[in-house]
N, C-alpha and C. Protein backbone atom coordinates (compact mmCIF):
# COMPACT_ATOMS: atom_id res chain seq x y z
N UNK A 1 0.85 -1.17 0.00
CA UNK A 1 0.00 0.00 0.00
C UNK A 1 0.90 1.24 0.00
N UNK A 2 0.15 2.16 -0.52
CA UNK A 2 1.35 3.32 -0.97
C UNK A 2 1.14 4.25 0.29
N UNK A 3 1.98 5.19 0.64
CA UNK A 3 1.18 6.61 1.92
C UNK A 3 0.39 7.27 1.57
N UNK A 4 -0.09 7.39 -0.09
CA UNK A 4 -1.09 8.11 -0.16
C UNK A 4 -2.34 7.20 0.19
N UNK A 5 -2.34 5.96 0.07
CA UNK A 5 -3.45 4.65 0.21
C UNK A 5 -3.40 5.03 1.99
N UNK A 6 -2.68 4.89 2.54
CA UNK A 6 -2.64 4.46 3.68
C UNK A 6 -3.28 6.13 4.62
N UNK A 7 -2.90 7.64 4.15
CA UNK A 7 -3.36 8.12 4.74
C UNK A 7 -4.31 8.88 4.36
N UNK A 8 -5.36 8.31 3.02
CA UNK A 8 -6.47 8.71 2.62
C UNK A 8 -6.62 9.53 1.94
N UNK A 9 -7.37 10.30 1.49
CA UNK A 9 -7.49 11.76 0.71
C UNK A 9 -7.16 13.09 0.97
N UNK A 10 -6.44 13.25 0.31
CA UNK A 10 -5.36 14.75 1.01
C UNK A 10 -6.78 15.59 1.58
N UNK A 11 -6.51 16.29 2.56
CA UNK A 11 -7.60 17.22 4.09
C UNK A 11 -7.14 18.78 2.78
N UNK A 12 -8.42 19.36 2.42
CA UNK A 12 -8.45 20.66 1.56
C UNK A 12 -7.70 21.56 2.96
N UNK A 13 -7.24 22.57 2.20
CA UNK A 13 -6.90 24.02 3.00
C UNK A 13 -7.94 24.62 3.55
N UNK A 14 -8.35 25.14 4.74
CA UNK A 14 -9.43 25.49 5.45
C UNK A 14 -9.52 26.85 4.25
N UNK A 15 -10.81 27.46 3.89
CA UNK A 15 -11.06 28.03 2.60
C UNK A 15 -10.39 29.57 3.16
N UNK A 16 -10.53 29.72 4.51
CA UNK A 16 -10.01 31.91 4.96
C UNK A 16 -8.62 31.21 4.65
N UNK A 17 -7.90 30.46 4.39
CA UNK A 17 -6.50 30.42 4.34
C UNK A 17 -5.87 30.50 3.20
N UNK A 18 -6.59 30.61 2.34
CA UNK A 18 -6.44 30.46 0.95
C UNK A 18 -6.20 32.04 0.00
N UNK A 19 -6.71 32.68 0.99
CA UNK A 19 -6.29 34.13 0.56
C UNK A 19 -5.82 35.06 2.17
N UNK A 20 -5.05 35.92 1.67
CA UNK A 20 -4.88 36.70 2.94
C UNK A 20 -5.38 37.51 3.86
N UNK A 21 -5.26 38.14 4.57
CA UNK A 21 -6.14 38.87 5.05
C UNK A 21 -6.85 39.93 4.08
N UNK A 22 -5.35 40.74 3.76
CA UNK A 22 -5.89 41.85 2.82
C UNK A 22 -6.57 41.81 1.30
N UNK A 23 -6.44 40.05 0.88
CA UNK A 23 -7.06 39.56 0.02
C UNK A 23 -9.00 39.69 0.08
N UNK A 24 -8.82 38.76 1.26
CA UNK A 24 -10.19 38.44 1.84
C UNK A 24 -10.83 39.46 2.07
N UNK A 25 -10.28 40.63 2.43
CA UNK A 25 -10.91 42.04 2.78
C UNK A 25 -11.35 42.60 1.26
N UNK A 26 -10.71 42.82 0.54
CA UNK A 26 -10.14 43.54 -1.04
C UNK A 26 -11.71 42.57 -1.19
N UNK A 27 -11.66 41.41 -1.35
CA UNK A 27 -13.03 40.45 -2.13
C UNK A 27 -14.26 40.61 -1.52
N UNK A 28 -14.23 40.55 -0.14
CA UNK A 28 -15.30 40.98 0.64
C UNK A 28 -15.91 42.19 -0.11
N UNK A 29 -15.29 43.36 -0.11
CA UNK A 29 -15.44 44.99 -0.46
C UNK A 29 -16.29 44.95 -1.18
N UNK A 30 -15.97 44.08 -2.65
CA UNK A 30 -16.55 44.24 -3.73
C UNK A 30 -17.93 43.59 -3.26
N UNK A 31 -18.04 42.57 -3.23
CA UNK A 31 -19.18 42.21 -2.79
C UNK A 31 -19.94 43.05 -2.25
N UNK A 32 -20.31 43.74 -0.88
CA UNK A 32 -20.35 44.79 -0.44
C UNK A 32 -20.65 45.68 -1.47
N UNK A 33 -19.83 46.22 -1.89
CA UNK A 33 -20.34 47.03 -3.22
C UNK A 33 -21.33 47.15 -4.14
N UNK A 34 -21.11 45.78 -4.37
CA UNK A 34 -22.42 45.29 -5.46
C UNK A 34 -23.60 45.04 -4.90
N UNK A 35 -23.66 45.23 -3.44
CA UNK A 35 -24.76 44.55 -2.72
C UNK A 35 -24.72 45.34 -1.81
N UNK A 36 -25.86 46.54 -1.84
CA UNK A 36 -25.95 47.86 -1.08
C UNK A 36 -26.49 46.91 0.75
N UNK A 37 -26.00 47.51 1.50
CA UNK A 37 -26.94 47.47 2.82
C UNK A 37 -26.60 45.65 3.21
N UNK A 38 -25.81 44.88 2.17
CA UNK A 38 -25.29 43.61 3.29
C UNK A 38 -24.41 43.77 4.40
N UNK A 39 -24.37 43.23 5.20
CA UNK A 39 -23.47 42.91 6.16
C UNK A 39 -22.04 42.45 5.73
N UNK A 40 -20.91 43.02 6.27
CA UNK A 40 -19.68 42.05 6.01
C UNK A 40 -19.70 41.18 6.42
N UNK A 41 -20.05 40.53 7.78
CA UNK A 41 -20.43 39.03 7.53
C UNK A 41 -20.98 38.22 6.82
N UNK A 42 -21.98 38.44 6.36
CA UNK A 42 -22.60 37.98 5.15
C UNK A 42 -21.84 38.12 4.26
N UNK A 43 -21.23 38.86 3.50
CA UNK A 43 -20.72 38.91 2.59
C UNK A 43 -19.31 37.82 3.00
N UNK A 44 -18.63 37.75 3.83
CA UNK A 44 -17.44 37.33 4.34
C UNK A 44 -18.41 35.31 4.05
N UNK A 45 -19.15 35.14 4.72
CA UNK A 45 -19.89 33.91 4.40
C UNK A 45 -20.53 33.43 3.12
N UNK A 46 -20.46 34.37 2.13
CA UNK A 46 -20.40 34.41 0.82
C UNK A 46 -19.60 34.14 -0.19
N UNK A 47 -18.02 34.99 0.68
CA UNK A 47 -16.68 34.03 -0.10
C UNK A 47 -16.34 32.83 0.61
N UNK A 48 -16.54 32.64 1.64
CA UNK A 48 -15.96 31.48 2.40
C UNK A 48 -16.74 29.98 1.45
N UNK A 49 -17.97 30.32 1.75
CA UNK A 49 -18.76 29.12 0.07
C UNK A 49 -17.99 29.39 -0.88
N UNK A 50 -17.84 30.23 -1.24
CA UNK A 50 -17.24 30.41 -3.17
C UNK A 50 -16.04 29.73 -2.91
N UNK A 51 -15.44 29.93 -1.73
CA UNK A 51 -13.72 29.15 -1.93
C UNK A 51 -14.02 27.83 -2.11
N UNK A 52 -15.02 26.97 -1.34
CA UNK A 52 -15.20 26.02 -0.53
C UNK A 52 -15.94 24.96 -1.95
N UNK A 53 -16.43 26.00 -3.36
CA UNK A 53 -16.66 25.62 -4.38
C UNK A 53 -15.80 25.54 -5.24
N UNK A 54 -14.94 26.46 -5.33
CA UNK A 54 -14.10 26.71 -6.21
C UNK A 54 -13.03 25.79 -5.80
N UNK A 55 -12.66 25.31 -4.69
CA UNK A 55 -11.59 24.18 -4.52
C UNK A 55 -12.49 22.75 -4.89
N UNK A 56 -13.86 22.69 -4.47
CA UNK A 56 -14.24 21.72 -5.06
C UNK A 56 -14.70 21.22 -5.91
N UNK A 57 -15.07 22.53 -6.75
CA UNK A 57 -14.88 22.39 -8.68
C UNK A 57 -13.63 21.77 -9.23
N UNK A 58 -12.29 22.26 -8.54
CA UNK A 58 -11.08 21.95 -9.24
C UNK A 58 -10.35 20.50 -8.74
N UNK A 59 -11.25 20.31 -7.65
CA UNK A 59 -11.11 18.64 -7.15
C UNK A 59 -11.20 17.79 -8.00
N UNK A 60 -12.68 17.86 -8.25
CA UNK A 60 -12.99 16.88 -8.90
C UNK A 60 -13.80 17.62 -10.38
N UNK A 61 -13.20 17.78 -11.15
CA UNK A 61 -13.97 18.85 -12.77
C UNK A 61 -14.64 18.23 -13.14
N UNK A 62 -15.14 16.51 -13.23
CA UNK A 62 -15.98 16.26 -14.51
C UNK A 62 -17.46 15.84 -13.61
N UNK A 63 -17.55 16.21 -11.85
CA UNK A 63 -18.53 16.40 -11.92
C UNK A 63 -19.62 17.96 -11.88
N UNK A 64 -20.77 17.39 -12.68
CA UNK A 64 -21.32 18.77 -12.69
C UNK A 64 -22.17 19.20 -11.51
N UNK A 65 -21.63 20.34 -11.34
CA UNK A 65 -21.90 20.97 -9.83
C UNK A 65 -22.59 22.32 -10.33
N UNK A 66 -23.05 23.19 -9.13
CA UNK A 66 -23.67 24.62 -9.90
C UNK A 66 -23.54 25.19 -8.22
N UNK A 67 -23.53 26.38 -8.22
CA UNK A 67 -23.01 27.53 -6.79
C UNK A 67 -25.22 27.88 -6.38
N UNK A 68 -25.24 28.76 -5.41
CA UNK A 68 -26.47 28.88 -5.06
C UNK A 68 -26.37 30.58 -5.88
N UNK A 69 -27.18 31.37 -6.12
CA UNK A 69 -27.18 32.56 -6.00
C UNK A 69 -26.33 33.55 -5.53
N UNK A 70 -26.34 32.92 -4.30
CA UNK A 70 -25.73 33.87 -3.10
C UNK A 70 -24.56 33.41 -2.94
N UNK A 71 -23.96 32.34 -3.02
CA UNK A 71 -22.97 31.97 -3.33
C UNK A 71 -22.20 32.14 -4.66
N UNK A 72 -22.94 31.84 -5.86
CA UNK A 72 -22.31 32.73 -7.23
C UNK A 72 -21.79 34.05 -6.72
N UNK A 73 -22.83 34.80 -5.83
CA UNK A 73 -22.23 35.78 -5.92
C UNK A 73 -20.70 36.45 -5.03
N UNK A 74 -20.17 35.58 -4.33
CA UNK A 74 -19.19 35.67 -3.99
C UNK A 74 -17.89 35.03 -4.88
N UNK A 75 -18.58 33.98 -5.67
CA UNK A 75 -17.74 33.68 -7.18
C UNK A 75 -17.84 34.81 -7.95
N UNK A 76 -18.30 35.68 -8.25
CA UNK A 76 -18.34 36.78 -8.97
C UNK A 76 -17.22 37.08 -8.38
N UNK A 77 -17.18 37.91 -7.71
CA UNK A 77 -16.63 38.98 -6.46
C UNK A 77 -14.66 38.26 -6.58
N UNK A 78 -14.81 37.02 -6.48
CA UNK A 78 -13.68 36.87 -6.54
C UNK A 78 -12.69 36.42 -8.30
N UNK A 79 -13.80 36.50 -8.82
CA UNK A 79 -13.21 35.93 -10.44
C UNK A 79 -12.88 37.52 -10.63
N UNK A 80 -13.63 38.56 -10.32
CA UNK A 80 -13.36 40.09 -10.43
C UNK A 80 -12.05 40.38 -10.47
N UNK A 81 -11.42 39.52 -9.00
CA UNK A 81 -10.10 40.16 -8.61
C UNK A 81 -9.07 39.18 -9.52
N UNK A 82 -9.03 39.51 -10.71
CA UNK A 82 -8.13 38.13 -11.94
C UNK A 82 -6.82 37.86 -11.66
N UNK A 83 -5.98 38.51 -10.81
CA UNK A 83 -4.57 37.82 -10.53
C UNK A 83 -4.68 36.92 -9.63
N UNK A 84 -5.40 37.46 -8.60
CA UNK A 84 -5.43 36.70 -7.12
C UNK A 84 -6.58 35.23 -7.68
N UNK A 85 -7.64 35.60 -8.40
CA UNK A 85 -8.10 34.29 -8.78
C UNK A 85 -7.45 32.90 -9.91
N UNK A 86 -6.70 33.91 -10.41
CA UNK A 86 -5.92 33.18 -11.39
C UNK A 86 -4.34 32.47 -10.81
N UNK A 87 -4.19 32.78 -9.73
CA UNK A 87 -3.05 32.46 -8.88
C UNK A 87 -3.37 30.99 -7.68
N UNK A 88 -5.12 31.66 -7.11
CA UNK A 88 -5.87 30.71 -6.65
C UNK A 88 -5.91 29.51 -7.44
N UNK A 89 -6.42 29.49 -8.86
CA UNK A 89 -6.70 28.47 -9.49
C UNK A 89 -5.57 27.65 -10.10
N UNK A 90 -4.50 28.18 -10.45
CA UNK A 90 -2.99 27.44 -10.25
C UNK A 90 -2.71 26.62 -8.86
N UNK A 91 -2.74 27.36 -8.16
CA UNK A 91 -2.13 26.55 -6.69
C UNK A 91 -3.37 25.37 -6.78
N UNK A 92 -4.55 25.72 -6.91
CA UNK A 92 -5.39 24.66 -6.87
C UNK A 92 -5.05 23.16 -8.31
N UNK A 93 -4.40 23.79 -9.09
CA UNK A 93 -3.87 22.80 -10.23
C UNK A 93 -4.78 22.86 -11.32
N UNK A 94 -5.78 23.66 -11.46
CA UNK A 94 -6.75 23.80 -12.38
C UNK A 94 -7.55 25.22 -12.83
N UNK A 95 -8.04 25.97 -13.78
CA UNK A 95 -8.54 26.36 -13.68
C UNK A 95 -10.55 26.02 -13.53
N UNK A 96 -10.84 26.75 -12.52
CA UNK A 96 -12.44 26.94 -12.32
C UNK A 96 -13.06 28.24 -13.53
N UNK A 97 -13.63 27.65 -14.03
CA UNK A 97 -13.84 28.61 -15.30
C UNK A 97 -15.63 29.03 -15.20
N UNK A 98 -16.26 29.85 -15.36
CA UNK A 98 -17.77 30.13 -14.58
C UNK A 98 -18.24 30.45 -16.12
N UNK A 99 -19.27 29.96 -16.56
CA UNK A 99 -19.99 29.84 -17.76
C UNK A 99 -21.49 30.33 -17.51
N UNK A 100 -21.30 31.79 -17.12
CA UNK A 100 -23.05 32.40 -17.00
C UNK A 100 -24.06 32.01 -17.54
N UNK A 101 -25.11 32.28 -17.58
CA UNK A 101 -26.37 32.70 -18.07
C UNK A 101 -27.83 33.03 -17.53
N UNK A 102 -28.59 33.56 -18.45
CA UNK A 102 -29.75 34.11 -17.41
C UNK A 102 -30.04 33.40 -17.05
N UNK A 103 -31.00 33.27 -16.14
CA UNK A 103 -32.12 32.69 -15.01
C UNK A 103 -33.25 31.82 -15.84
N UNK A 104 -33.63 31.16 -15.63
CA UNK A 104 -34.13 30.04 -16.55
C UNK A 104 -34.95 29.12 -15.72
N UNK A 105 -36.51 29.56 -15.35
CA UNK A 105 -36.89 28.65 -14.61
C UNK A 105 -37.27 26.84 -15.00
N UNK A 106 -37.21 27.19 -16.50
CA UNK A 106 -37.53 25.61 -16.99
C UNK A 106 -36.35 24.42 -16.95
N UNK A 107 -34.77 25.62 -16.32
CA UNK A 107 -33.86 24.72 -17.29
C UNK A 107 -33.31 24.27 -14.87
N UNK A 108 -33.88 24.28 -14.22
CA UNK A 108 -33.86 24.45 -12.70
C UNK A 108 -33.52 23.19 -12.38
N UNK A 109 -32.42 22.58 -11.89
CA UNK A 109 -32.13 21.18 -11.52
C UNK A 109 -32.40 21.04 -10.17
N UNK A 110 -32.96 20.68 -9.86
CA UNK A 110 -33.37 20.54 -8.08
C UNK A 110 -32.28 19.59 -7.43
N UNK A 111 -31.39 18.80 -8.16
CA UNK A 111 -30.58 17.60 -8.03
C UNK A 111 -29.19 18.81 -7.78
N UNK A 112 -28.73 19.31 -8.61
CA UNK A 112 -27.77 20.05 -8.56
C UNK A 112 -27.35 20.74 -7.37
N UNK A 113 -28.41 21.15 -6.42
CA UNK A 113 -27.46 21.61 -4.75
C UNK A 113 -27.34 20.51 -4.32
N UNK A 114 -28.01 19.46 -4.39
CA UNK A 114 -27.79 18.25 -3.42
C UNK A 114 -26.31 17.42 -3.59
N UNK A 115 -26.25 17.74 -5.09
CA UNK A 115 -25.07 16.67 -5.62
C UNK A 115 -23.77 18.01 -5.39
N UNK A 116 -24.22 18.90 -5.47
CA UNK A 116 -22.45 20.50 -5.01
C UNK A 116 -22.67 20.27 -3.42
N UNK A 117 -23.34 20.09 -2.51
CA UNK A 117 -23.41 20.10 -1.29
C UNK A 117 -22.54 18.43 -0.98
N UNK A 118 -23.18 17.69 -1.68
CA UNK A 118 -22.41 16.42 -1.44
C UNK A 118 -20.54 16.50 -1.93
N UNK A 119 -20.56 17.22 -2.48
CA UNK A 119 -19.03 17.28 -3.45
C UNK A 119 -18.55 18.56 -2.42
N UNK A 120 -19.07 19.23 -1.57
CA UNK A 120 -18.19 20.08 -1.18
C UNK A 120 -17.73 19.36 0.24
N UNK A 121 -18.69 18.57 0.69
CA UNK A 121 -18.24 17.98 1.88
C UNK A 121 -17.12 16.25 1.70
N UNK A 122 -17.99 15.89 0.11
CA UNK A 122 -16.33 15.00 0.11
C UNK A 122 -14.68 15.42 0.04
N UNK A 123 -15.10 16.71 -0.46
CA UNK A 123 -13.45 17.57 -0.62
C UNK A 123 -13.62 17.75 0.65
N UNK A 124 -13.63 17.72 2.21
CA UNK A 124 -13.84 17.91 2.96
C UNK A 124 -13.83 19.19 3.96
N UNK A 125 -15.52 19.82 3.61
CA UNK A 125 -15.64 21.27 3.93
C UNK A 125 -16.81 21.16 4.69
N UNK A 126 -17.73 21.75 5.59
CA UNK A 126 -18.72 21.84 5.90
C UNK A 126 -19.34 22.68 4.95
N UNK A 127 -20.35 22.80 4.51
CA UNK A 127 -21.38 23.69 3.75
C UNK A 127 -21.57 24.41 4.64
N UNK A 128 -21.99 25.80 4.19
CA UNK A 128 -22.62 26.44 5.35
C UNK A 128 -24.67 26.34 4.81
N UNK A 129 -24.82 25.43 5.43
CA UNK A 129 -26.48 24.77 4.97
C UNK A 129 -27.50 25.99 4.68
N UNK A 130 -27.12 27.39 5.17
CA UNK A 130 -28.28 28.09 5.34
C UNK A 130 -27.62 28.82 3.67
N UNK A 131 -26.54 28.69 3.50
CA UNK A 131 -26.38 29.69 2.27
C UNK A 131 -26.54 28.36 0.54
N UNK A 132 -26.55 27.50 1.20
CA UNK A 132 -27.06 26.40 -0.02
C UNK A 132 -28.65 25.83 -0.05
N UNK A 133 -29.28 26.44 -0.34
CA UNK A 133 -31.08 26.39 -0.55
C UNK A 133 -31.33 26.78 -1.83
N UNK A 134 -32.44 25.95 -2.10
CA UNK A 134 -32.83 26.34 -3.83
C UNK A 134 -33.50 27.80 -3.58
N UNK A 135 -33.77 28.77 -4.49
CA UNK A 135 -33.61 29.67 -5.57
C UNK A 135 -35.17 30.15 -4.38
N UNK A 136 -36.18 29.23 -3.91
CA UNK A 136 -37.11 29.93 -3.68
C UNK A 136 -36.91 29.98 -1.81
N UNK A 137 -35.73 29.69 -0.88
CA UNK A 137 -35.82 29.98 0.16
C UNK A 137 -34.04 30.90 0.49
N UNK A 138 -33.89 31.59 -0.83
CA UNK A 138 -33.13 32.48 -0.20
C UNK A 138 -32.91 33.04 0.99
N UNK A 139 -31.61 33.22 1.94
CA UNK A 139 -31.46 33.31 2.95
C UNK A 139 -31.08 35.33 2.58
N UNK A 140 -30.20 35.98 1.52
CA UNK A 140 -30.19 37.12 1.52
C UNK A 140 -30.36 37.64 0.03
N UNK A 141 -30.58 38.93 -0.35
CA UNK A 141 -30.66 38.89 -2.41
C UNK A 141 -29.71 39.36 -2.38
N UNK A 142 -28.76 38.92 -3.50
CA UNK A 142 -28.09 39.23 -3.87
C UNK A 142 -28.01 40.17 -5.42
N UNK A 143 -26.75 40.38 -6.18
CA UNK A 143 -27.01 40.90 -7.32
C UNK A 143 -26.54 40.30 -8.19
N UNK A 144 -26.29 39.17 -8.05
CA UNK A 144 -25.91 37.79 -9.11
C UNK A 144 -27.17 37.56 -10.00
N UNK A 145 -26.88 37.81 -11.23
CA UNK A 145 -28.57 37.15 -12.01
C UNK A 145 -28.19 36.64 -13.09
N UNK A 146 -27.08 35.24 -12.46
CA UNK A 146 -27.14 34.34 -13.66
C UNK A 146 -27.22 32.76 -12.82
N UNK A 147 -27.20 32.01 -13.72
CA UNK A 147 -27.96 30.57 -13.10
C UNK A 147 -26.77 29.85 -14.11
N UNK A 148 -26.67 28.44 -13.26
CA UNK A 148 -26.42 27.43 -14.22
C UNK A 148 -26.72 25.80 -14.09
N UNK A 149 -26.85 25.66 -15.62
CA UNK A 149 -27.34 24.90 -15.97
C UNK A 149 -26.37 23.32 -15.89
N UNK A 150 -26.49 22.36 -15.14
CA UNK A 150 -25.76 21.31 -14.96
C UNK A 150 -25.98 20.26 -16.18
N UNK A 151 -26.49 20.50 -17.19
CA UNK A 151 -26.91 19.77 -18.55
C UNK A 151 -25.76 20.13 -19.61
N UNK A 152 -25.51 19.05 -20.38
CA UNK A 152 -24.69 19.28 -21.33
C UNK A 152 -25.83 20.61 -22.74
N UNK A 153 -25.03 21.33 -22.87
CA UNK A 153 -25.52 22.31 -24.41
C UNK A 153 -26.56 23.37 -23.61
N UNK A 154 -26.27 23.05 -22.06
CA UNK A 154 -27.05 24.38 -21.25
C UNK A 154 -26.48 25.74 -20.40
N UNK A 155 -25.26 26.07 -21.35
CA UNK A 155 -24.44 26.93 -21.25
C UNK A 155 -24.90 27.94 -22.04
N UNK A 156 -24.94 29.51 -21.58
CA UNK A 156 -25.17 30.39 -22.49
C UNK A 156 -23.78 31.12 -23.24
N UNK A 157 -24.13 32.02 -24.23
CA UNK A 157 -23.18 32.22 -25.23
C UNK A 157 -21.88 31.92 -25.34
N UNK A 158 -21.09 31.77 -24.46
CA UNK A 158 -19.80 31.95 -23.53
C UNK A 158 -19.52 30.33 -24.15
N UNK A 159 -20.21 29.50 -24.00
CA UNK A 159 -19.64 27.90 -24.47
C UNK A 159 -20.92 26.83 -24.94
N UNK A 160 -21.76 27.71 -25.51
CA UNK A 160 -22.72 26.86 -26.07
C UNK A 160 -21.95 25.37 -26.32
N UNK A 161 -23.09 24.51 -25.62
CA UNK A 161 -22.93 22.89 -26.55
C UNK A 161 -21.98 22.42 -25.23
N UNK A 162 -20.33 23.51 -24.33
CA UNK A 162 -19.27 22.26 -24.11
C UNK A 162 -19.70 22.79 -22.63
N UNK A 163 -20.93 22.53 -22.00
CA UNK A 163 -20.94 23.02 -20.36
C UNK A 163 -20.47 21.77 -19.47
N UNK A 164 -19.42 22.13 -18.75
CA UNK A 164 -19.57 21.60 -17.40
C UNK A 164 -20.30 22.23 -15.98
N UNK A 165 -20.67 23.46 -16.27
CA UNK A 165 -21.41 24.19 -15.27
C UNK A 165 -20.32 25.24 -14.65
N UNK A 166 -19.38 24.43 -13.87
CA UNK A 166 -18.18 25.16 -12.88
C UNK A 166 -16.74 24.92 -14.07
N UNK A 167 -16.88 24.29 -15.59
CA UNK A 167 -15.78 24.15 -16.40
C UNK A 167 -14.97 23.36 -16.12
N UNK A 168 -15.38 22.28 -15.59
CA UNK A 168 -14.82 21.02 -15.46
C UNK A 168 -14.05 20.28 -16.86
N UNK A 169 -13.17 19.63 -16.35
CA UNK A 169 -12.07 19.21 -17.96
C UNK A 169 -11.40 20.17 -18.47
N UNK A 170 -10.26 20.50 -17.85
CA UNK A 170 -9.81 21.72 -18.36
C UNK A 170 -8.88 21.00 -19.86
């Protein structure tokens, strides 16, 4: 048996460790910004999901996963800041690539938080449960107004036909 057999699946980086303070602050902001009258906590619990996705998009790419709203929107917030996310997604060994589109109530996978909630806790993270709820028990609004679609050819303009949702298969 090899040491990687023997001591299991490498333990993810706790997600605030992954950027610095003045990182985490700088990403927070924006958020904040875009989202008059939130709380920095909230917002701060907004990137802490997005990391907690974004390491577990680049875990495992070919499954299809999708962020909540409120959680996209701290993926926004940090794809914004392009060195620090593009530096993130190296150290992680992959890029996480985000394939928008509008809001689409016909195209709505009800399967899709259950199966990103399951994939964020096998990369081993806690969810934070109150910020992963489908679309009609939002916990805060955000200003994210794009959705995605976990179906192959349910990508808007950006990659018609090649969706992985979070760009899985780099």
């Amino acid at each position: 048996m090899t040491a990687a057999c023997a001591t299991g699946p490498q333990k993810p980086p706790p997600p605030r460790t992954l950027l610095t303070d003045a990182q985490f602050n700088d990403v927070r902001a924006t958020i904040l910004d875009n989202n008059t009258g939130m709380e920095p906590e909230m917002a701060g619990r907004l990137l802490i999901e997005a990391l907690k996705f974004v390491v577990s998009a680049a875990r495992f790419p070919s499954v299809r996963i999708a962020p909540t709203r409120e959680v996209d929107e701290g993926w926004h917030a940090l794809i914004l800041h392009t060195h620090l996310y593009a530096t993130l997604c190296s150290r992680l060994g992959r890029s996480v690539h985000h394939y928008p589109e509008r809001p689409d109530a016909s195209r709505h996978d009800p399967d899709v938080l259950t199966r990103t909630v399951a994939l964020i806790e096998r990369t081993g993270y806690t969810p934070d449960a109150e910020l992963w709820v489908g679309p009609d028990s939002s916990l805060v609004t955000v200003a994210a107004n794009c959705s995605h679609t976990p179906v192959p050819g349910g990508c808007g303009p950006i990659n018609p036909g090649n969706c992985a949702t979070h760009g899985g298969g780099e």
